[in-house]
N, C-alpha and C. Protein backbone atom coordinates (compact mmCIF):
# COMPACT_ATOMS: atom_id res chain seq x y z
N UNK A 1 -1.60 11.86 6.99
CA UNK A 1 -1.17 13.23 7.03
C UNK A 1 -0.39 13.46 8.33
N UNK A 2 0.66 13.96 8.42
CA UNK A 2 1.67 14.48 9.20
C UNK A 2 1.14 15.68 10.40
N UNK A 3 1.81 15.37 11.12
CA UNK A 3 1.19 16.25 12.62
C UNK A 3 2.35 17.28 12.48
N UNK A 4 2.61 18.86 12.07
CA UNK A 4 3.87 20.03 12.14
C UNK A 4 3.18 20.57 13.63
N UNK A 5 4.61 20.69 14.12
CA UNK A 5 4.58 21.32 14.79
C UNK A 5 5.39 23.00 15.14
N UNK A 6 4.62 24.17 15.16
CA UNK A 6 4.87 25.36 14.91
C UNK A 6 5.29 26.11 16.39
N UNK A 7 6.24 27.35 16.24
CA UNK A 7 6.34 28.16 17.47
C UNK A 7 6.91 29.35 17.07
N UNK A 8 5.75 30.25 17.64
CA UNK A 8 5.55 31.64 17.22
C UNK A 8 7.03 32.43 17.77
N UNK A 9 7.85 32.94 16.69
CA UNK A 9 9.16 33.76 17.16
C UNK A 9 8.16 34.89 18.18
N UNK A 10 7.37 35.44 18.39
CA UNK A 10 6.94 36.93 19.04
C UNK A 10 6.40 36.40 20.33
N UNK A 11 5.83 35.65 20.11
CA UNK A 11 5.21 35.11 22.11
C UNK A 11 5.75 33.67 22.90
N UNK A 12 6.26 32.81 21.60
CA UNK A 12 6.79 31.71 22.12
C UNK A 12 5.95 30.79 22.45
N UNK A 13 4.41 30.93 21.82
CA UNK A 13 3.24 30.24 21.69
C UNK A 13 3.63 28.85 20.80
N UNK A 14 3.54 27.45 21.75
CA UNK A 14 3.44 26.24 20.56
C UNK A 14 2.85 25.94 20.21
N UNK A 15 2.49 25.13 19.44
CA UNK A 15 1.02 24.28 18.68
C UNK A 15 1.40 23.54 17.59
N UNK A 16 0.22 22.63 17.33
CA UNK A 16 0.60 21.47 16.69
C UNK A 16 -0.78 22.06 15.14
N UNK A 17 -0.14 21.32 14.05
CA UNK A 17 -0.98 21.23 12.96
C UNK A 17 -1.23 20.24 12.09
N UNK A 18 -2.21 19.85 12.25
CA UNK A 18 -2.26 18.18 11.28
C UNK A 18 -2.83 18.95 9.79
N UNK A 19 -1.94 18.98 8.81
CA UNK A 19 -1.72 19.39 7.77
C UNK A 19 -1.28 18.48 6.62
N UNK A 20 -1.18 18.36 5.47
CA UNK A 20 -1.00 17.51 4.32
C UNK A 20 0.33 17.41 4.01
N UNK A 21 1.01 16.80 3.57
CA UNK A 21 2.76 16.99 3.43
C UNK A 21 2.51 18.14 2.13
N UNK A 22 1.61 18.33 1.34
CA UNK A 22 1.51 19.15 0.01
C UNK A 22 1.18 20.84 0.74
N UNK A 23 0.57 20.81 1.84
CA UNK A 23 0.01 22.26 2.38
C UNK A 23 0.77 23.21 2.62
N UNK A 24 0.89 24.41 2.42
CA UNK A 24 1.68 25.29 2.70
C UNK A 24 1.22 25.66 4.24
N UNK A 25 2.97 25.78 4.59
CA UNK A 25 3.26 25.61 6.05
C UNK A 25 2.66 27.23 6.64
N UNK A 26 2.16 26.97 8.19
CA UNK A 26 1.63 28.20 8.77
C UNK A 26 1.96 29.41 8.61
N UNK A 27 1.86 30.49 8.66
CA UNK A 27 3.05 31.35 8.79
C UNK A 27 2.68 32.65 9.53
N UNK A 28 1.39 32.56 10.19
CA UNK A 28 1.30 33.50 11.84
C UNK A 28 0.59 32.88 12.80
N UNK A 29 0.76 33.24 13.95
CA UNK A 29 0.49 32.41 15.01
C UNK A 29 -0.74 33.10 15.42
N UNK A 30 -1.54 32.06 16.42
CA UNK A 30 -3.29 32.00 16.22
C UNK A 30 -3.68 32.79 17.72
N UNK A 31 -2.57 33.30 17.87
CA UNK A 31 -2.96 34.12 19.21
C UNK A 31 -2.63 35.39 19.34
N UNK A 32 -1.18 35.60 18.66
CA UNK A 32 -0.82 36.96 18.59
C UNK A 32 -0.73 37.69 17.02
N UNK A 33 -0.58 36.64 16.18
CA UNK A 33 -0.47 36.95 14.44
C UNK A 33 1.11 37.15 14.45
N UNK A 34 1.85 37.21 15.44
CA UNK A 34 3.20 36.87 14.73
C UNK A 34 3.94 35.80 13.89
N UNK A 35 5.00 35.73 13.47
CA UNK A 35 5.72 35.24 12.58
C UNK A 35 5.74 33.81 13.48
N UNK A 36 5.85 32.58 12.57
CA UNK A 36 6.14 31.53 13.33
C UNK A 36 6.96 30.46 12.38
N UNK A 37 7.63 29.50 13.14
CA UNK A 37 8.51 28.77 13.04
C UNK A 37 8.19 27.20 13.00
N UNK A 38 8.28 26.50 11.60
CA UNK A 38 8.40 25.20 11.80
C UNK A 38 9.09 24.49 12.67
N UNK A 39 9.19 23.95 13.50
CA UNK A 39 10.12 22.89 14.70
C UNK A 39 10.16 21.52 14.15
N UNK A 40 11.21 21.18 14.13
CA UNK A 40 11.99 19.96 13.50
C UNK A 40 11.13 19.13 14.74
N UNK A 41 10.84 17.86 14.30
CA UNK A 41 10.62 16.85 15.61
C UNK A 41 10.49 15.18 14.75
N UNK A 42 10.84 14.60 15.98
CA UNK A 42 11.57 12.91 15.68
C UNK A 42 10.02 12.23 14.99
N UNK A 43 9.22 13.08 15.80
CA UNK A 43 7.34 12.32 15.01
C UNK A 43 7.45 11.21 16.33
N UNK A 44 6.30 10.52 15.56
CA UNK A 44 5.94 9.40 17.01
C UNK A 44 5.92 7.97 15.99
N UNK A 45 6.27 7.24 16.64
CA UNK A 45 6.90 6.07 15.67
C UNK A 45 5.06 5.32 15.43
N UNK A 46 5.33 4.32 14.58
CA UNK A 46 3.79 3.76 14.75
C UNK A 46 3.74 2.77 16.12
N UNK A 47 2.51 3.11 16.84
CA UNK A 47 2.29 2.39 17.51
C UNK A 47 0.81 1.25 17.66
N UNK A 48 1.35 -0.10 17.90
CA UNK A 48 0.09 -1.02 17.98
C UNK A 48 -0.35 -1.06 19.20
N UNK A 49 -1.73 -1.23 19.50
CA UNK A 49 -2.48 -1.40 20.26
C UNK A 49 -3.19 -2.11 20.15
N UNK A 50 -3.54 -3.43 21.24
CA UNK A 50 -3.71 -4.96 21.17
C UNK A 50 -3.06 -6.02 21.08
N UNK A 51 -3.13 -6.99 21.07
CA UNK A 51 -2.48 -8.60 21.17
C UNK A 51 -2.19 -8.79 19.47
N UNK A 52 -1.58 -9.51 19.29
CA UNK A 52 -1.46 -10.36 17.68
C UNK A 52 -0.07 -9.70 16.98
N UNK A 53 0.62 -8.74 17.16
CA UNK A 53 1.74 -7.96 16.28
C UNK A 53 3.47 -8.09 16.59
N UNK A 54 3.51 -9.23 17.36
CA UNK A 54 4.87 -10.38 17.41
C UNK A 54 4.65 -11.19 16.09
N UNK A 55 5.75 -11.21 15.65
CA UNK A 55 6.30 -12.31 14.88
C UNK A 55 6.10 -13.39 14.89
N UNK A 56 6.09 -13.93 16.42
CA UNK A 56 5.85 -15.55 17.00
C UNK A 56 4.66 -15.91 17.02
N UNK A 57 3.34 -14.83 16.69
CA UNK A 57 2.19 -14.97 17.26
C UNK A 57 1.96 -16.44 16.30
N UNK A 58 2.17 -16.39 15.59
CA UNK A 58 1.73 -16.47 14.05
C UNK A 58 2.23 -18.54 13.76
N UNK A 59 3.30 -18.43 14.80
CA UNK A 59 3.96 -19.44 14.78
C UNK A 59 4.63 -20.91 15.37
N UNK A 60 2.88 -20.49 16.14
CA UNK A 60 2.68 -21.67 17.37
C UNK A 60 2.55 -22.92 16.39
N UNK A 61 2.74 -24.32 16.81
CA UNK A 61 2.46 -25.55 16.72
C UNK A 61 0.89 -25.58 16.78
N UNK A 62 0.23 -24.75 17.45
CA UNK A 62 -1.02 -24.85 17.83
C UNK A 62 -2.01 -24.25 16.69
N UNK A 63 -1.33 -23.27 15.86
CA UNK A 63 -2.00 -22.68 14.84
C UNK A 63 -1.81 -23.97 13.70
N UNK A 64 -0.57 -24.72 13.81
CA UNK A 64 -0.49 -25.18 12.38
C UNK A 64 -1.16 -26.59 12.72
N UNK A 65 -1.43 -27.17 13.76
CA UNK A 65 -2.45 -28.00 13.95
C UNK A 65 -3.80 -27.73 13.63
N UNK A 66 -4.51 -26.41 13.92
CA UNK A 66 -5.62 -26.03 13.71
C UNK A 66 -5.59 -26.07 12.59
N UNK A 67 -4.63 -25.16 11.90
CA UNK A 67 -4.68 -25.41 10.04
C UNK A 67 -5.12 -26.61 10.09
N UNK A 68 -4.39 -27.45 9.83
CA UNK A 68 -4.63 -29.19 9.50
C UNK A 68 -6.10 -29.56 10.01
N UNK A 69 -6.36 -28.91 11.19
CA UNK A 69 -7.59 -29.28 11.23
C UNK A 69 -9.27 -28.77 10.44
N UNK A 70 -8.66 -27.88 9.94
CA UNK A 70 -9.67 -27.16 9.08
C UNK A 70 -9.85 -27.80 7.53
N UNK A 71 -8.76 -28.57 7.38
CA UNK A 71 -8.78 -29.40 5.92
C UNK A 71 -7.88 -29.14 4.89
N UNK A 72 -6.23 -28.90 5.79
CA UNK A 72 -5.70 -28.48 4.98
C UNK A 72 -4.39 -29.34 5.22
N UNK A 73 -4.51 -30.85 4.45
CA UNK A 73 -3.33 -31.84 4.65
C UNK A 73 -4.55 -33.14 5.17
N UNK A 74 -5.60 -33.03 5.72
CA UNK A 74 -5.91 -34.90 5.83
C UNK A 74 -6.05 -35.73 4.94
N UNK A 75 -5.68 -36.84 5.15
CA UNK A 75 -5.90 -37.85 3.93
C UNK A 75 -6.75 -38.97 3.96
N UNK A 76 -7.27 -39.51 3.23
CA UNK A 76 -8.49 -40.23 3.74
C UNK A 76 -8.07 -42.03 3.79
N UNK A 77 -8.50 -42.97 3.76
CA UNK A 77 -8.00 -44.11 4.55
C UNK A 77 -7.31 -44.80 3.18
N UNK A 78 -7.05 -44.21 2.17
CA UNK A 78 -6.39 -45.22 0.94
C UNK A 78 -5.68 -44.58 1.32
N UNK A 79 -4.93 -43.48 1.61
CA UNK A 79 -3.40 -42.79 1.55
C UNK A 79 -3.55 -41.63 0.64
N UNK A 80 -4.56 -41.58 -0.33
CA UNK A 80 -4.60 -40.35 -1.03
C UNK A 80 -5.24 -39.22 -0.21
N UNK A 81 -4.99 -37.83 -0.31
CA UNK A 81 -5.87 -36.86 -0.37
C UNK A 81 -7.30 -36.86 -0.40
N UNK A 82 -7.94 -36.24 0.30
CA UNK A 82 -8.98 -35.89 0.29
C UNK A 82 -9.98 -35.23 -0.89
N UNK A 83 -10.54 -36.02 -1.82
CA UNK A 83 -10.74 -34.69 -3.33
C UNK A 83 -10.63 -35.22 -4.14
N UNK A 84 -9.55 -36.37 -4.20
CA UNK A 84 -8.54 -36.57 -5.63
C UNK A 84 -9.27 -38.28 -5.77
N UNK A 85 -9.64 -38.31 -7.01
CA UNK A 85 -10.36 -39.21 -7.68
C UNK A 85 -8.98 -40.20 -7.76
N UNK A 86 -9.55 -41.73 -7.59
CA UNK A 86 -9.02 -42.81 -7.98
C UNK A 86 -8.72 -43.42 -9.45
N UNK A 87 -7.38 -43.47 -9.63
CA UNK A 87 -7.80 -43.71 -10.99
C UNK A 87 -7.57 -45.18 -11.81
């Protein structure tokens, strides 16, 4: 849900409203009861917080070794796969 932000034409009071995109928009202000005004604004982009949300994280040599080391590509001493019956 979207954060509107409102400003009362009669006192020039701002404020913010976390409201539904479906909700019908404010339409008096919470201090004086005058008429008030939706304000256009850019919003706040998404932001991450913490390590891991590069592109590169993902794409070390070091991860795809670990893969392999978890059992995903060894082969066992005939040359086949690990799993796969002799036939």
């Amino acid at each position: 849900m979207p954060t509107y932000e409102y400003e009362c034409r009669k006192c020039g009071h701002v404020f913010e409203k976390f409201q539904a995109i479906t909700a019908a928009p404010v339409k008096t202000c919470p201090k004086c009861k005058g008429k008030v005004a939706r304000l256009l604004s850019g919003g706040a982009g998404i932001i991450f917080k913490g390590s891991g949300f590069y592109q590169t994280d993902y794409k070390k040599t070091a991860y795809a070794s670990h893969k392999e080391d978890a059992g995903g590509g060894k082969k066992a001493a005939g040359g086949k796969a690990e799993g796969q019956a002799a036939k």
